[in-house]
N, C-alpha and C. Protein backbone atom coordinates (compact mmCIF):
# COMPACT_ATOMS: atom_id res chain seq x y z
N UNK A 1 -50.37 56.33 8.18
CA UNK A 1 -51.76 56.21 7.78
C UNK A 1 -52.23 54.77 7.99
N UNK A 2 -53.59 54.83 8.08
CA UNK A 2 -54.13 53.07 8.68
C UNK A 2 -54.36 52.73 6.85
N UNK A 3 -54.72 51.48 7.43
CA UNK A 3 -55.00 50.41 6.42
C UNK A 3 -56.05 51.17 5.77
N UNK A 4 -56.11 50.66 4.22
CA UNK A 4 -57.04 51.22 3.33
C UNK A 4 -58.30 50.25 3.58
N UNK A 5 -59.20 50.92 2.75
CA UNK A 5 -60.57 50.28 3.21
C UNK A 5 -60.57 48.98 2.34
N UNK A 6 -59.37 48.93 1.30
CA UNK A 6 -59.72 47.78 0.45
C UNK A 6 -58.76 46.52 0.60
N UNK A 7 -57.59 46.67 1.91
CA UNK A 7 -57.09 45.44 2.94
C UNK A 7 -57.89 45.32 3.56
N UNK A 8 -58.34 46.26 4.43
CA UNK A 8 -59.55 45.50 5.35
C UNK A 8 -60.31 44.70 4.96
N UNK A 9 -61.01 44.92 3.56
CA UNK A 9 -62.44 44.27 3.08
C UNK A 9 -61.34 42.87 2.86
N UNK A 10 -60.28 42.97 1.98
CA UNK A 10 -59.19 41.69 1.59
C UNK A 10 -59.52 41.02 3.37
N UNK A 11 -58.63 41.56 3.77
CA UNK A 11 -58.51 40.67 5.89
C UNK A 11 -60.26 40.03 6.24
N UNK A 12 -61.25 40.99 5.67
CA UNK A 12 -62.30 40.30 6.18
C UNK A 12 -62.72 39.42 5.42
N UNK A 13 -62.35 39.77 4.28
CA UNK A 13 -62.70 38.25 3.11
C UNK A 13 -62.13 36.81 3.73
N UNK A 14 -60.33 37.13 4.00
CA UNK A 14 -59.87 36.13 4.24
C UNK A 14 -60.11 35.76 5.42
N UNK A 15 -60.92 36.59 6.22
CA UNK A 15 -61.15 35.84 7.95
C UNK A 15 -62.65 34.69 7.30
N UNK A 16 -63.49 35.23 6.86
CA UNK A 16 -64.75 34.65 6.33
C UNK A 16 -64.49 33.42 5.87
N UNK A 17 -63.43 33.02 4.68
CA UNK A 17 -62.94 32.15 4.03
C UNK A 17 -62.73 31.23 5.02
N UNK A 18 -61.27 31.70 6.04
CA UNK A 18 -60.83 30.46 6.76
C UNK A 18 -61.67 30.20 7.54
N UNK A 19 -62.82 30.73 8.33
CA UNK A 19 -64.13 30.34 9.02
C UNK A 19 -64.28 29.20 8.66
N UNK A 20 -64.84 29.30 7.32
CA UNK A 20 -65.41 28.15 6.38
C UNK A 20 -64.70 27.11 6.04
N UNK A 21 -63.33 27.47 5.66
CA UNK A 21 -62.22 26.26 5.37
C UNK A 21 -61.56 25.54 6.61
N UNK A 22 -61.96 26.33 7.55
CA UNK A 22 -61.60 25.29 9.08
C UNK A 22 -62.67 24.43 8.73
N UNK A 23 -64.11 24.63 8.98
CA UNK A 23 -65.06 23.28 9.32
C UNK A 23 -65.05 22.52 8.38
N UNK A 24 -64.31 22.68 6.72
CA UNK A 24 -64.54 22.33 5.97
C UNK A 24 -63.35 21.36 6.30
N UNK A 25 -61.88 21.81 6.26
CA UNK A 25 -60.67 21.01 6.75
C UNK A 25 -61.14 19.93 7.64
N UNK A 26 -61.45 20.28 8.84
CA UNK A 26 -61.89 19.84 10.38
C UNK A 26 -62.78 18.39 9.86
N UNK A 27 -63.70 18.79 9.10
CA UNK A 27 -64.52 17.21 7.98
C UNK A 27 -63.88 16.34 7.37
N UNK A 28 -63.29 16.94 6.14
CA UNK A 28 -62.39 16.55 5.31
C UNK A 28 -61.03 15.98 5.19
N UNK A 29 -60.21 16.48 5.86
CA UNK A 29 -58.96 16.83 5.98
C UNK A 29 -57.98 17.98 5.13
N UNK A 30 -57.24 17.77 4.94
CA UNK A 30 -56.24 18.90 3.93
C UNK A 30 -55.41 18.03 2.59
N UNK A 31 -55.05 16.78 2.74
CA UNK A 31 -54.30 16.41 1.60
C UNK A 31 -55.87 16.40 0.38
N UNK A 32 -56.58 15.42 1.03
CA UNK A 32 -57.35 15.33 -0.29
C UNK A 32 -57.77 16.43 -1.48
N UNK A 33 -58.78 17.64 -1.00
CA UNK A 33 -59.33 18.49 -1.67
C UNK A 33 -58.16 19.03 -2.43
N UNK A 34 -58.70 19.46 -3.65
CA UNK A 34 -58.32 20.60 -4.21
C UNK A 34 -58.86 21.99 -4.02
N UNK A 35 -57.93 22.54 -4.78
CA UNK A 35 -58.55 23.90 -4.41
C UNK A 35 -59.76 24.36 -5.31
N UNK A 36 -60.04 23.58 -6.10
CA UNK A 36 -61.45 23.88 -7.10
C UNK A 36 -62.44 22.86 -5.82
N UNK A 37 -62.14 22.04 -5.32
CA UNK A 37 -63.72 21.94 -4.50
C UNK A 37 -63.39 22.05 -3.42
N UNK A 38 -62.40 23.04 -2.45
CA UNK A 38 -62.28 23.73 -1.52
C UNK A 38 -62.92 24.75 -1.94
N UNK A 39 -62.82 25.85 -2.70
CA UNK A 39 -63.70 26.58 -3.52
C UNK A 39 -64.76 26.52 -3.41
N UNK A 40 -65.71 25.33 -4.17
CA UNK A 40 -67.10 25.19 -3.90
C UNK A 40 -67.50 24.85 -2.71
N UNK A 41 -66.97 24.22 -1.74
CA UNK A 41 -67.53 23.62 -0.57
C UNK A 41 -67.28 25.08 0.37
N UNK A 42 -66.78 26.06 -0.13
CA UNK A 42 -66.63 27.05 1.20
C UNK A 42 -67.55 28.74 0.34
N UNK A 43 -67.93 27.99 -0.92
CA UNK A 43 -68.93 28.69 -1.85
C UNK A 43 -68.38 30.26 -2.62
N UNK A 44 -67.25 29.83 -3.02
CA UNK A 44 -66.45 31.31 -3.70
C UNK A 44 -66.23 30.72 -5.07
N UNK A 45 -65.94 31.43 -6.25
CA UNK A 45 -64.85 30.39 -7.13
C UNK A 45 -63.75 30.34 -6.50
N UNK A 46 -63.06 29.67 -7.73
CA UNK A 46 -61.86 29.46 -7.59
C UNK A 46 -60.81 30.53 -7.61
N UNK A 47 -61.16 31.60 -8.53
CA UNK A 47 -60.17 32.53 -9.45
C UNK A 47 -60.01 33.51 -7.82
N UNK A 48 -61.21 33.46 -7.01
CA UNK A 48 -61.20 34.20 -5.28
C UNK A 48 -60.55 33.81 -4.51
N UNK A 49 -60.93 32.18 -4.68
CA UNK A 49 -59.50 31.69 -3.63
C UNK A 49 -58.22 31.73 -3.73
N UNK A 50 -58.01 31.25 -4.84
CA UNK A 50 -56.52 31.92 -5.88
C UNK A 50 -56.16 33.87 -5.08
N UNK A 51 -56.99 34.17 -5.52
CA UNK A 51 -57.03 35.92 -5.45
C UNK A 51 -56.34 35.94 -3.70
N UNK A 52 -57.25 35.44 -3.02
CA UNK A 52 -56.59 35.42 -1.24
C UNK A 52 -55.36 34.55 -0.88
N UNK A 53 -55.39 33.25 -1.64
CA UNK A 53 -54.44 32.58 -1.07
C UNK A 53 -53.67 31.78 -2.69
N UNK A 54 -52.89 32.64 -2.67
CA UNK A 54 -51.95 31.93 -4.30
C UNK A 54 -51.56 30.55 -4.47
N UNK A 55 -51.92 29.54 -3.10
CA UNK A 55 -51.10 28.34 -3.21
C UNK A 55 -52.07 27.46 -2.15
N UNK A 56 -52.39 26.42 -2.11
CA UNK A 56 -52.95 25.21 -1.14
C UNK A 56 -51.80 25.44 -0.21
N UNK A 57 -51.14 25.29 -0.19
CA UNK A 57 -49.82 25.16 0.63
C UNK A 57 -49.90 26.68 1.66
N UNK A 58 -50.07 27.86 0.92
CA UNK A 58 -50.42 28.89 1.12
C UNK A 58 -51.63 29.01 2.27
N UNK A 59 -53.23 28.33 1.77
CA UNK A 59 -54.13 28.44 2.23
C UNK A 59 -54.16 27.77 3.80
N UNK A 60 -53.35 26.84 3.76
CA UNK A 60 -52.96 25.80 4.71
C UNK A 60 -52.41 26.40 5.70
N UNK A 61 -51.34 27.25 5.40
CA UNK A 61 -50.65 28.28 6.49
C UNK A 61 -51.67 29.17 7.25
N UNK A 62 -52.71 29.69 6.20
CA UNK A 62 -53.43 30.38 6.65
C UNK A 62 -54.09 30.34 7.69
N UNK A 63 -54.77 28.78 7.00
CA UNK A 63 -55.84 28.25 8.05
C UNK A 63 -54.84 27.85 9.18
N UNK A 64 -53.51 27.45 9.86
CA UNK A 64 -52.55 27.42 11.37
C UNK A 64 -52.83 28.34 11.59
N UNK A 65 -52.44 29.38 11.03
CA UNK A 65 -52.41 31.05 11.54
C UNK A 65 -53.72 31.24 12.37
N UNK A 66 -54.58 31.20 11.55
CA UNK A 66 -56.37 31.72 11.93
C UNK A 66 -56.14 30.83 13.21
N UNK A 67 -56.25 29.55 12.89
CA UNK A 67 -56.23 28.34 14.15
C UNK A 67 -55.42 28.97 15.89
N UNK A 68 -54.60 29.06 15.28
CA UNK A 68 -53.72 29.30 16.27
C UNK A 68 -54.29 30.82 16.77
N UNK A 69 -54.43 32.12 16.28
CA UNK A 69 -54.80 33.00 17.03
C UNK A 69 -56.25 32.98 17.70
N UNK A 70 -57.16 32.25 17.03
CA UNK A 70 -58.42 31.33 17.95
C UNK A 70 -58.15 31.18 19.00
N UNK A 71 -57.27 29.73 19.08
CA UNK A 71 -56.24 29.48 20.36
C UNK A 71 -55.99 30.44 21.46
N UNK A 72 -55.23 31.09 20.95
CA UNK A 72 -54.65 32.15 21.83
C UNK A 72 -56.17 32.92 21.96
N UNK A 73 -56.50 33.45 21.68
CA UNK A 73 -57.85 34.45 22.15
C UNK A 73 -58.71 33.39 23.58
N UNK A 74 -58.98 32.30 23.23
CA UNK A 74 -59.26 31.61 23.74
C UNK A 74 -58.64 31.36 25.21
N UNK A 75 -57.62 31.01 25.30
CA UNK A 75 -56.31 30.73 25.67
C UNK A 75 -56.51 32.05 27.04
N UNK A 76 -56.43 33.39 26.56
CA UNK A 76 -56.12 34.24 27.05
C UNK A 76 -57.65 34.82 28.12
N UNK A 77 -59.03 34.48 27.26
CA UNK A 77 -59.82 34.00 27.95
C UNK A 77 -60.29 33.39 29.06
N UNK A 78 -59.60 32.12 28.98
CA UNK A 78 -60.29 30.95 29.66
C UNK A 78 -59.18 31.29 31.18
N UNK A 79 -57.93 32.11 31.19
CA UNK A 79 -57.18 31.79 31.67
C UNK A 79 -57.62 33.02 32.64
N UNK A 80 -58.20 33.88 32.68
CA UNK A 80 -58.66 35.02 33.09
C UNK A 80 -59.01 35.16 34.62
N UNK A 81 -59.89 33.93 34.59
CA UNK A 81 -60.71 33.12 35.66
C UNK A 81 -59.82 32.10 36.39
N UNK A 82 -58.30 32.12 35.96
CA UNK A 82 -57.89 31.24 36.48
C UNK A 82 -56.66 31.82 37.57
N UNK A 83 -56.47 31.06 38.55
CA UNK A 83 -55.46 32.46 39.72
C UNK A 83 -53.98 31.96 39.63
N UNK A 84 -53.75 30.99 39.50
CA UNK A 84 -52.19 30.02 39.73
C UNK A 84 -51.80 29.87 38.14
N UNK A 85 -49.93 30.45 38.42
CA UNK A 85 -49.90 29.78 36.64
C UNK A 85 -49.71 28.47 36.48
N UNK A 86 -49.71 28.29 37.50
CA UNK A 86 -49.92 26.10 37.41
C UNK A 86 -50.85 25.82 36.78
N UNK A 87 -52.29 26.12 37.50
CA UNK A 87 -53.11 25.95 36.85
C UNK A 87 -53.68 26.75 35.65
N UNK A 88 -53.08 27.85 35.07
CA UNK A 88 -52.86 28.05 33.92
C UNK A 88 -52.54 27.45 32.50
N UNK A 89 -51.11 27.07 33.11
CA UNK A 89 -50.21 26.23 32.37
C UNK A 89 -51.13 24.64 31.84
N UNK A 90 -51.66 23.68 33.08
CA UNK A 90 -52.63 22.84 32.90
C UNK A 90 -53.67 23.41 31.64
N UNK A 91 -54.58 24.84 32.19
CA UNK A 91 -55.48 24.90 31.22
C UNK A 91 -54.93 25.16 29.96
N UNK A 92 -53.75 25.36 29.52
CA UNK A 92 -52.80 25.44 28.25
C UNK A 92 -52.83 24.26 27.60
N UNK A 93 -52.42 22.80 27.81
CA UNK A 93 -52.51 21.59 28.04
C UNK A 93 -53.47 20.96 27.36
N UNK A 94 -54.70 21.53 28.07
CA UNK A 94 -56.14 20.66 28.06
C UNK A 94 -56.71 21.73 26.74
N UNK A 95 -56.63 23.10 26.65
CA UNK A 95 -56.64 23.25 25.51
C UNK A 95 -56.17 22.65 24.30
N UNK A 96 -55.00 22.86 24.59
CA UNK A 96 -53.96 22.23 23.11
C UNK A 96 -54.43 20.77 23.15
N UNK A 97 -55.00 20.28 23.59
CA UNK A 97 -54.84 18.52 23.09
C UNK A 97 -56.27 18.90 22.96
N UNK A 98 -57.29 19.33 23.25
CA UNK A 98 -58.85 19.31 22.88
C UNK A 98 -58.77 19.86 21.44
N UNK A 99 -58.41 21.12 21.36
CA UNK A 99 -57.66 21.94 19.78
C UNK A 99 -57.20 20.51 18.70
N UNK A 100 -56.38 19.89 19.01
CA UNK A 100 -55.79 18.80 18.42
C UNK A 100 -56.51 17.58 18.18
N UNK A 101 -57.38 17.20 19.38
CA UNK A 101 -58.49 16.07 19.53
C UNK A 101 -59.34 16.45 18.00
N UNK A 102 -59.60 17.68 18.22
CA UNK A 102 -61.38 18.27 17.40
C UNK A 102 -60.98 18.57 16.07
N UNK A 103 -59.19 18.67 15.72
CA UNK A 103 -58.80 18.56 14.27
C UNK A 103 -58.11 17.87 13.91
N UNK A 104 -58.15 16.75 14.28
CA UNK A 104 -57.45 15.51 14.01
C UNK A 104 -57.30 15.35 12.83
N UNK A 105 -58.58 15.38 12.11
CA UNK A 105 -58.48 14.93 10.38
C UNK A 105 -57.80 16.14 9.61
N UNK A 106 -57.87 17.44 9.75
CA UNK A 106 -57.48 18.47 9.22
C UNK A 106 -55.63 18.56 9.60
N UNK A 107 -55.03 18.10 10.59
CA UNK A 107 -53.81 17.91 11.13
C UNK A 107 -53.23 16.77 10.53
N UNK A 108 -53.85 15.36 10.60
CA UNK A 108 -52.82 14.22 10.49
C UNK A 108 -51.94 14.40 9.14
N UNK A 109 -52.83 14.53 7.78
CA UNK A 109 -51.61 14.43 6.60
C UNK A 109 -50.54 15.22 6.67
N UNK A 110 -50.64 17.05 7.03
CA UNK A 110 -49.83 17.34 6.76
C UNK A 110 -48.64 17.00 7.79
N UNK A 111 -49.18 16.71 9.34
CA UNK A 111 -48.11 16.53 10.25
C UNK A 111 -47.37 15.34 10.03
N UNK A 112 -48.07 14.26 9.55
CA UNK A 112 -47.94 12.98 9.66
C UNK A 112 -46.49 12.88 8.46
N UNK A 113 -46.92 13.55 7.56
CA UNK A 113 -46.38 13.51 5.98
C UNK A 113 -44.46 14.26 6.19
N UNK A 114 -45.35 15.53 7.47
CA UNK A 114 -43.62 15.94 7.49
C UNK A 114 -43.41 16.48 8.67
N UNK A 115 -42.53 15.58 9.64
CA UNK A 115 -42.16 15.83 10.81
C UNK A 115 -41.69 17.10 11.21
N UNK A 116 -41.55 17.88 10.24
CA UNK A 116 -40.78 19.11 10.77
C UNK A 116 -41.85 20.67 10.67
N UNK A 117 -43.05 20.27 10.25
CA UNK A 117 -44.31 20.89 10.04
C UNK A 117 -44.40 21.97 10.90
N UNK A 118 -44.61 21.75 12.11
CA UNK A 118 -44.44 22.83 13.23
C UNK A 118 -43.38 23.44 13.60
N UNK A 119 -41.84 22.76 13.19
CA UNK A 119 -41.05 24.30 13.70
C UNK A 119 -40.85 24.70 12.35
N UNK A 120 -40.85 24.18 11.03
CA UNK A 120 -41.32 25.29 10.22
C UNK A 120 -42.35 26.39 10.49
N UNK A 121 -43.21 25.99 10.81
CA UNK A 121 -44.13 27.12 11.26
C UNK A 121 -43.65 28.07 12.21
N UNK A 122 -43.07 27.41 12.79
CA UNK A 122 -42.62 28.38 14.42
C UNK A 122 -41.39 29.18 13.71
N UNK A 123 -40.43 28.71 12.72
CA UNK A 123 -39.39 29.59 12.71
C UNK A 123 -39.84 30.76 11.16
N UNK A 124 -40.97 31.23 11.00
CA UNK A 124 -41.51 31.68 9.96
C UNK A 124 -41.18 33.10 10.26
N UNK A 125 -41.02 34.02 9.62
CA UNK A 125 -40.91 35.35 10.30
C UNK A 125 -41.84 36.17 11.26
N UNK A 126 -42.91 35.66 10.74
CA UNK A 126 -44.86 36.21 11.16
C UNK A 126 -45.12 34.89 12.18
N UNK A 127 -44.10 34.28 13.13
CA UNK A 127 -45.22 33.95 13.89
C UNK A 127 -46.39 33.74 14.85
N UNK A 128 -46.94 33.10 14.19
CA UNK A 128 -49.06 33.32 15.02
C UNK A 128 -48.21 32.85 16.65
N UNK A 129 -47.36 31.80 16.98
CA UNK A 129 -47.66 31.46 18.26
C UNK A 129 -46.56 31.90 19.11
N UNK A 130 -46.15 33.32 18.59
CA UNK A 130 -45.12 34.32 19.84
C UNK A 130 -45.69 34.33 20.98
N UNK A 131 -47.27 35.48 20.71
CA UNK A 131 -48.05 35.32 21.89
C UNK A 131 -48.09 34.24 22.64
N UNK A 132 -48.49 33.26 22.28
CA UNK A 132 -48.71 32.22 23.28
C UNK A 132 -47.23 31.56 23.83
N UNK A 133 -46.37 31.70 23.34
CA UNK A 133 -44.99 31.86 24.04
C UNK A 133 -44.53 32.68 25.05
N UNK A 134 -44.78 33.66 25.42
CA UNK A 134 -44.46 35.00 25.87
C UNK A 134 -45.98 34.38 26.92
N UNK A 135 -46.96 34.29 26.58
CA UNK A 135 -47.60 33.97 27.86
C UNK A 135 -47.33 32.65 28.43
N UNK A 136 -46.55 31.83 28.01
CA UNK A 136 -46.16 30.57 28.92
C UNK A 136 -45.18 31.00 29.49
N UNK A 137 -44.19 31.44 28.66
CA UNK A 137 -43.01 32.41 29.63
C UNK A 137 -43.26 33.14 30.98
N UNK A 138 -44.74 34.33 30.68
CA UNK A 138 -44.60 34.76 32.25
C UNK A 138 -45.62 33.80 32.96
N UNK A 139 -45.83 32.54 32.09
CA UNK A 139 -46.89 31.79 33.49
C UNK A 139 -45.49 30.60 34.41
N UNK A 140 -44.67 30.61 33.64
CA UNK A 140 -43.26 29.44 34.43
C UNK A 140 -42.28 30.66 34.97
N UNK A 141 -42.68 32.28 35.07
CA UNK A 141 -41.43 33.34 35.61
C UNK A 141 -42.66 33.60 36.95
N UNK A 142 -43.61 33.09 37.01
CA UNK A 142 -44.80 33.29 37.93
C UNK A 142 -44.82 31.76 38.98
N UNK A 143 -44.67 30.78 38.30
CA UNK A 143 -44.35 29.56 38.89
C UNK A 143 -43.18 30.03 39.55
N UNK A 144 -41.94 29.86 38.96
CA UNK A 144 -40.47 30.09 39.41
C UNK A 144 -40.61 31.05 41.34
N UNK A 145 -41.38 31.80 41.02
CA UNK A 145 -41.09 32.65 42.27
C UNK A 145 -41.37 31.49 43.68
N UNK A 146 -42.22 30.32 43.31
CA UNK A 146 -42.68 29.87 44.44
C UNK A 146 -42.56 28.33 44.49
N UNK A 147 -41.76 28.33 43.25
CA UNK A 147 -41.20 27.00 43.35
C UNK A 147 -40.17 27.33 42.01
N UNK A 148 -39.10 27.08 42.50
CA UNK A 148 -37.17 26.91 41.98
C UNK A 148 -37.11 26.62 40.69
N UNK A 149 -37.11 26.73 39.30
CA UNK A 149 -37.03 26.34 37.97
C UNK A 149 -35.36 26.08 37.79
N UNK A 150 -34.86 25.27 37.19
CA UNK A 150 -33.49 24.68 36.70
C UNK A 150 -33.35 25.99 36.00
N UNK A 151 -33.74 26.44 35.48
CA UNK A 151 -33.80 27.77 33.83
C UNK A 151 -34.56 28.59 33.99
N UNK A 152 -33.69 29.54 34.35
CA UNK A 152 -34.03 31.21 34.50
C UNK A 152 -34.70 32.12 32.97
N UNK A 153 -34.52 31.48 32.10
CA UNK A 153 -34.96 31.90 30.55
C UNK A 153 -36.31 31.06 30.55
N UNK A 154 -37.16 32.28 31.00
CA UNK A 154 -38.40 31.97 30.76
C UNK A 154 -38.78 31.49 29.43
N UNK A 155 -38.51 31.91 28.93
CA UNK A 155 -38.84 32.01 27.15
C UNK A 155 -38.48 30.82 26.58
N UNK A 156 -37.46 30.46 26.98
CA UNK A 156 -37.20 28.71 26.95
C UNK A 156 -37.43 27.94 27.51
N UNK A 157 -37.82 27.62 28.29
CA UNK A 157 -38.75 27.32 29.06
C UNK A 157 -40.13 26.74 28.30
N UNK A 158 -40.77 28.09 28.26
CA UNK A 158 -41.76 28.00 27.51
C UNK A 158 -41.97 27.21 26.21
N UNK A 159 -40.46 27.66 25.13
CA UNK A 159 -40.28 26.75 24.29
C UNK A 159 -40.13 24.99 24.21
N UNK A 160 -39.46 25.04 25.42
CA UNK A 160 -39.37 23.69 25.52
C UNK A 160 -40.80 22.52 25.93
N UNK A 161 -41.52 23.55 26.47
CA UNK A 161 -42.86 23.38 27.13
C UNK A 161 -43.58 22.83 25.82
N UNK A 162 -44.09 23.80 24.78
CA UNK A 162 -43.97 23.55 23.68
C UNK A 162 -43.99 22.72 23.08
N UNK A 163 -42.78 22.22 23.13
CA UNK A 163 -42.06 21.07 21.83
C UNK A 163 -42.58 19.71 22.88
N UNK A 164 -42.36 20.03 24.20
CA UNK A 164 -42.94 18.49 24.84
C UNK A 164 -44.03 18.16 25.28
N UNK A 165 -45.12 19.51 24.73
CA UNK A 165 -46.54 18.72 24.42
C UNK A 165 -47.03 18.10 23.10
N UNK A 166 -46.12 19.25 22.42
CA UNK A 166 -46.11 19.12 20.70
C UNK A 166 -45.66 17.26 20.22
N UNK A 167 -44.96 16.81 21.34
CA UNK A 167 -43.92 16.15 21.13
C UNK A 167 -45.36 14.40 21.66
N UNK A 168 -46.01 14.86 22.57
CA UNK A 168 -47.04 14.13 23.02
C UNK A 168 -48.58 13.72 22.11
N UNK A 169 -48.32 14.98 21.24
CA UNK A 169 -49.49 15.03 20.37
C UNK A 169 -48.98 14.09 19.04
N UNK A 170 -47.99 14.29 18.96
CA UNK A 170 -47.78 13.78 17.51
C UNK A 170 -47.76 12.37 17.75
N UNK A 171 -47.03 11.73 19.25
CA UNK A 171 -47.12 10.41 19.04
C UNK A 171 -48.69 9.65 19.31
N UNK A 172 -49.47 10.93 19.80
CA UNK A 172 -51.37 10.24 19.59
C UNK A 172 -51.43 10.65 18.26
N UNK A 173 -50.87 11.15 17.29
CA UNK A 173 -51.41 11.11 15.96
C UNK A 173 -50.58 9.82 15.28
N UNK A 174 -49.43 9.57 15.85
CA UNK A 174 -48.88 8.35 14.79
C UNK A 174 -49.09 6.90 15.79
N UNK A 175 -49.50 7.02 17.06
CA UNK A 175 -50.04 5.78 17.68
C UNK A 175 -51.70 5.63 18.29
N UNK A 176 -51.62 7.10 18.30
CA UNK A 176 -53.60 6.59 18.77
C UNK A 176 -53.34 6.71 20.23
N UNK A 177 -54.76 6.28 21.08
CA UNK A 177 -54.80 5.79 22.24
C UNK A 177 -55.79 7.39 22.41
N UNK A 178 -54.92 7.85 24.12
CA UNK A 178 -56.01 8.75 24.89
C UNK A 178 -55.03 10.26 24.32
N UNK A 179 -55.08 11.33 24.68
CA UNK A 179 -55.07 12.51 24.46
C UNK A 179 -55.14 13.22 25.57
N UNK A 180 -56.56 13.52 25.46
CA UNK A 180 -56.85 14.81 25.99
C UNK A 180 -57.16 14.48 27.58
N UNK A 181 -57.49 13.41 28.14
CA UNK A 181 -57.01 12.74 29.55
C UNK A 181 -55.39 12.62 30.08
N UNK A 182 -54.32 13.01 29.14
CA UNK A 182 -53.41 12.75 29.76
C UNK A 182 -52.51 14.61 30.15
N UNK A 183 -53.61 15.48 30.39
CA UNK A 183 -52.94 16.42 30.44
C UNK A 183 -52.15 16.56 31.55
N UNK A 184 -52.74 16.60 32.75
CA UNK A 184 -52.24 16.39 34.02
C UNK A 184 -50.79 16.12 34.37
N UNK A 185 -50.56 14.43 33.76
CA UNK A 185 -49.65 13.73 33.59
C UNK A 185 -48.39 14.13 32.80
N UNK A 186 -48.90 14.95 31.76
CA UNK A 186 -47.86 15.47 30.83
C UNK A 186 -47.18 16.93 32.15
N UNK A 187 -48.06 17.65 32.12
CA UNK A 187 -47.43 18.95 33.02
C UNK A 187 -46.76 18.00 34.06
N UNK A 188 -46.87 17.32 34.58
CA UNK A 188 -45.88 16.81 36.08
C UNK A 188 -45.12 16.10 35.42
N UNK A 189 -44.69 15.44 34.35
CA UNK A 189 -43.58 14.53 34.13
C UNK A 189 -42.60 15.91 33.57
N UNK A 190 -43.36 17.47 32.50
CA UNK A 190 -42.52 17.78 32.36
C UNK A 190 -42.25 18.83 33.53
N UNK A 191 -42.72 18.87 34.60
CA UNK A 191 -42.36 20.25 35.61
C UNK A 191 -41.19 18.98 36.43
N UNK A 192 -41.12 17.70 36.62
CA UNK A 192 -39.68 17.00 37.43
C UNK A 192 -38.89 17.22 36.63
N UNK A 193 -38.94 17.58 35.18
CA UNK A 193 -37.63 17.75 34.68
C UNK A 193 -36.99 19.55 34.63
N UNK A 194 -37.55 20.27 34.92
CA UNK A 194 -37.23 21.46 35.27
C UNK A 194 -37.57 22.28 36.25
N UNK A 195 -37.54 21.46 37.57
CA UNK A 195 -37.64 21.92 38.73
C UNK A 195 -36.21 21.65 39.45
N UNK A 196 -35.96 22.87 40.13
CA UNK A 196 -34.73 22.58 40.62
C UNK A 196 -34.71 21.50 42.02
């Protein structure tokens, strides 16, 4: 049997919410607020936000989750129009660091605070960014045919892809400088290291 009518209304509450608590995060950031004027600033009480999300810590996950399947919708979008998974992979890139550019303030405390932020996230049981794994996978098993990959495991691949943009972002969040100009540069320093 499908979902009852009263998860759905719950799923659309909580899509509405994180709407609001992204632009609100995206302003603000995430360490400061509480959840009593996260509450008011996204116009629910409190005892509602409580009701959807039992924990800040909680709400926080939420709002990656929402974030991240944005992403990917996006992602899967933009890429539609695009013919090469090279240039796929690039528009992957220039996403993720524009994504990162435009939530800078909503990202730095918690990433900043604990280095291990994202593969917690990644090793969660539910996670939001399989999809977008599994599509970097067949965009480097699509590369591979026409140019030689060191690593036949797409999927790692992909992962590693991952961790060494992930790995690019964090040091513009703990040193600054350019970003979202260095996409280019990032895909070719990491395609010499896994090209055969």
């Amino acid at each position: 049997m499908g979902k009852s009518i009263r998860q759905k209304l719950k799923e659309t509450k909580s899509e509405l919410v994180l709407n609001a608590v992204s632009d609100y995060f995206d302003r603000v950031g995430f360490d400061r607020p509480t959840m009593q004027e996260i509450a008011k600033a996204v116009g629910i009480s409190v005892g509602a936000l409580y009701k959807l999300f039992p924990s800040k810590e909680a709400l926080y996950f939420a709002y990656i989750d929402h974030q991240i399947r944005h992403f990917h919708q996006e992602l899967l979008q933009k890429s539609a129009a695009v013919e090469s998974p090279r240039e796929r992979l690039l528009l992957y890139i220039r996403l993720k660091f524009a994504a990162f550019a435009s939530k800078r303030k909503a990202l730095e405390d918690p990433v900043l605070g604990d280095p291990l932020f994202f593969v917690k996230m990644n090793t969660r049981k539910e996670n939001p960014a399989q999809p977008i794994f599994h599509f970097l996978a067949e965009q480097f098993s699509l590369l591979h045919q026409s140019l030689p990959l060191r690593c036949k495991d797409h999927l790692q691949t992909a992962y590693l892809f991952n961790g060494y943009t992930m790995g690019q972002i964090e040091y513009w969040l703990n040193v600054g400088g350019e970003l979202e100009s260095k996409a280019e540069e990032v895909f070719e320093s990491f395609l010499q290291g896994i090209v055969r």
